[in-house]
C-alpha atoms as a PDB file:
ATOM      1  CA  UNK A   1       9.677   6.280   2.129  1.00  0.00           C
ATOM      2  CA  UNK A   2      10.895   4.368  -1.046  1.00  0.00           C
ATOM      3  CA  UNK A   3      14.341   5.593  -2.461  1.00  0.00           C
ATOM      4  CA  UNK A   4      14.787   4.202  -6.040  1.00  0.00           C
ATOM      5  CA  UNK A   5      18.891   4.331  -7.850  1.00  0.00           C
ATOM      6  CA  UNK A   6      17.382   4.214 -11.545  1.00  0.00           C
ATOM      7  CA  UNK A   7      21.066   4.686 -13.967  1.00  0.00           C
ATOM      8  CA  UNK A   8      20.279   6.088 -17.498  1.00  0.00           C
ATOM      9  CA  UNK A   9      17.116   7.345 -16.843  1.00  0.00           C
ATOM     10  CA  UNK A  10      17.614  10.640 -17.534  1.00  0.00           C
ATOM     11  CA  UNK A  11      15.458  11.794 -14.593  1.00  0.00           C
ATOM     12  CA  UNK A  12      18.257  14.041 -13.672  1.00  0.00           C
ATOM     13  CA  UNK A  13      17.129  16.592 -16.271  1.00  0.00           C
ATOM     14  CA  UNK A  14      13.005  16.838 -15.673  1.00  0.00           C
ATOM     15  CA  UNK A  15      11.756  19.875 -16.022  1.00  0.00           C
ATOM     16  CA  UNK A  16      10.496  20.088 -12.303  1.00  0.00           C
ATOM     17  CA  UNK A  17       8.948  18.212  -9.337  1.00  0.00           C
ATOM     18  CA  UNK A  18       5.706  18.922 -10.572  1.00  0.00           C
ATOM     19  CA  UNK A  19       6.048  16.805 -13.663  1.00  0.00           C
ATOM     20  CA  UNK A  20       7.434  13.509 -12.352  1.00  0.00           C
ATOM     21  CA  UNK A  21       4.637  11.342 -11.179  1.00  0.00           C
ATOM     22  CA  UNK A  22       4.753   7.763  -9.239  1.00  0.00           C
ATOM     23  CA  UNK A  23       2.409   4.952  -9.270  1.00  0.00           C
ATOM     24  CA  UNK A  24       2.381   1.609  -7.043  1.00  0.00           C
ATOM     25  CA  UNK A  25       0.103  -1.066  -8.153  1.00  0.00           C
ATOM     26  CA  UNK A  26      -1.917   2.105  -9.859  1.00  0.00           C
ATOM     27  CA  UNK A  27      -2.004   4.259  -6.700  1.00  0.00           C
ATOM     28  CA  UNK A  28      -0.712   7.628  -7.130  1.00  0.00           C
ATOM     29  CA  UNK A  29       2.234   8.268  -4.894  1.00  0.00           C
ATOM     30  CA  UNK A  30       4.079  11.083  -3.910  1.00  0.00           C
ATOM     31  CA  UNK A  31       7.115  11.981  -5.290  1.00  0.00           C
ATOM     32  CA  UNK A  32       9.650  13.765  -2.614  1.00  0.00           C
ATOM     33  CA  UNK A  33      12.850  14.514  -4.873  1.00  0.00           C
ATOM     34  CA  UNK A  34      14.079  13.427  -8.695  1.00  0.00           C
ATOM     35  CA  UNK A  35      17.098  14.196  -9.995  1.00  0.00           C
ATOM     36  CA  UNK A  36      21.072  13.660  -9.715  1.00  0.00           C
ATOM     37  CA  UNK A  37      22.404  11.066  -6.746  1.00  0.00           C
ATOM     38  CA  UNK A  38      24.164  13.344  -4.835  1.00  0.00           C
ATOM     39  CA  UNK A  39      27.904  11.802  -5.603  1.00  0.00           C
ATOM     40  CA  UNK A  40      27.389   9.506  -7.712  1.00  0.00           C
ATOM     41  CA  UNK A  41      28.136  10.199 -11.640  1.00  0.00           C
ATOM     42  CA  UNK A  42      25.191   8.770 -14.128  1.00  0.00           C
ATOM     43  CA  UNK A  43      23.243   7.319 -10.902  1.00  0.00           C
ATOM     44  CA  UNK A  44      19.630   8.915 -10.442  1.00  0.00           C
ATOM     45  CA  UNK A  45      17.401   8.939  -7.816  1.00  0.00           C
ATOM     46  CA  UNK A  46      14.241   9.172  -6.953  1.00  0.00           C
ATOM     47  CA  UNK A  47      11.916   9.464  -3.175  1.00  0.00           C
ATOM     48  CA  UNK A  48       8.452   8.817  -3.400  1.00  0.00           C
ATOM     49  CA  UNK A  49       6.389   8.594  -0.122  1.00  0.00           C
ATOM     50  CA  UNK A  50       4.860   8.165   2.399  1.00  0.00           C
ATOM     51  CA  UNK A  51       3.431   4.614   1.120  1.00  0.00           C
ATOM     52  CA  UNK A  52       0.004   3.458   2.051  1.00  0.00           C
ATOM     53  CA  UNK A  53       0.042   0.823   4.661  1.00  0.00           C
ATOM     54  CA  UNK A  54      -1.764  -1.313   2.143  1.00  0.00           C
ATOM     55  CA  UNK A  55       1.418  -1.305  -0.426  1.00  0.00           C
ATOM     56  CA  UNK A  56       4.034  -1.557   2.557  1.00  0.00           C
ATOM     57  CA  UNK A  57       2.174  -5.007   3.074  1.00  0.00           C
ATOM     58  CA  UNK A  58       0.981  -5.846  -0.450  1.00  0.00           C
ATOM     59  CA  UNK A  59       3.943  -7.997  -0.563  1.00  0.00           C
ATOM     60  CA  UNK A  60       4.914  -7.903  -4.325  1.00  0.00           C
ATOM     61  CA  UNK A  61       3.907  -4.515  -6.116  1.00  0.00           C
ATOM     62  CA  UNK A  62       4.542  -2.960  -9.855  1.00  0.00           C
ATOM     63  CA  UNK A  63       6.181   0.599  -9.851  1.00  0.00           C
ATOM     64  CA  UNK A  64       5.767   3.483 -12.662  1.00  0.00           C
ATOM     65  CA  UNK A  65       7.679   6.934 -12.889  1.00  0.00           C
ATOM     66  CA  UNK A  66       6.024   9.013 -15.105  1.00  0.00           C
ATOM     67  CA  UNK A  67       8.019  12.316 -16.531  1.00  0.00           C
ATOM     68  CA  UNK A  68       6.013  14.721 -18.722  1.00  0.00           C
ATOM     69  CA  UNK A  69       3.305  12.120 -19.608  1.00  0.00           C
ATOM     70  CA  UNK A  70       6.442   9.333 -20.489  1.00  0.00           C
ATOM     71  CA  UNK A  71       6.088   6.267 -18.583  1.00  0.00           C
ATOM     72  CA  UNK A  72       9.368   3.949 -17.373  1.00  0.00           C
ATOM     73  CA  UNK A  73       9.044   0.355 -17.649  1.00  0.00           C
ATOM     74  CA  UNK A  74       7.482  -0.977 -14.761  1.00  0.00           C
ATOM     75  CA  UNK A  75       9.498  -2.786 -12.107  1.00  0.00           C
ATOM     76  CA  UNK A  76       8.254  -5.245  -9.738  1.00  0.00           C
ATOM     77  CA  UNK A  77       9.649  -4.741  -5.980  1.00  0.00           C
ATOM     78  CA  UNK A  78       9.148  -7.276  -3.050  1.00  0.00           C
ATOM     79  CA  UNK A  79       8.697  -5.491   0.203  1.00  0.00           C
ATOM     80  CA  UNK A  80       8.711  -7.984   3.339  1.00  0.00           C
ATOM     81  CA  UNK A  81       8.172  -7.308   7.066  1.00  0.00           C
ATOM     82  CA  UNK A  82      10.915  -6.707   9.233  1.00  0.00           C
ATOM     83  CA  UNK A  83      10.746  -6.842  13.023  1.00  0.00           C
ATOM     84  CA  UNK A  84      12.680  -4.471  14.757  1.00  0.00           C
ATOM     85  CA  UNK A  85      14.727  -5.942  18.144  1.00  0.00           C
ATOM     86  CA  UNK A  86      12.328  -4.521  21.110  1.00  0.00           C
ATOM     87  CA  UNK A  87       8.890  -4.645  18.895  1.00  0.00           C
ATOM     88  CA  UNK A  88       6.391  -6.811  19.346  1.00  0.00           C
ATOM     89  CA  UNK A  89       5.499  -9.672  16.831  1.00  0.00           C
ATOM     90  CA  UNK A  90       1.907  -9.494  15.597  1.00  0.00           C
ATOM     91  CA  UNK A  91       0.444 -13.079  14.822  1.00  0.00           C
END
């Protein structure tokens, strides 16, 4: 899961779940919750997930929110590995 802090975004006041869509690198993803930060005044948020195992490790990736056919600017994330203590390393 992806949990995005957008401030002045306004997402707090969509009109429903149903209505706020979320793209990464132009693959519909699923959006999980949009609205208020719980206890945080002005800060959004926003869930989207699960994320294909082919943007987890795309390295670099462009992300849209779309709310009633309105599209944010896109940001660029960089998602790296991370090994957990006790995993295995793959080569």
């Amino acid at each position: 899961m992806m949990v995005m802090f957008p401030t002045g975004s306004g997402i707090r006041y969509n009109p429903g779940l149903s209505s706020v869509k979320a793209s990464v690198n132009g693959i519909s993803i699923p959006v999980q919750y949009a609205g208020a930060a719980p206890g945080f005044v002005g800060l959004d948020q926003v869930n989207l997930g699960p994320l294909p195992a082919s943007q987890r490790e795309a390295g670099t990736v462009n992300v849209t929110i779309t709310v009633d056919g309105q599209a944010s600017n896109t940001v660029t994330l960089t998602f790296r590995q991370t090994y957990h203590k006790g995993a295995a390393a793959s080569a």
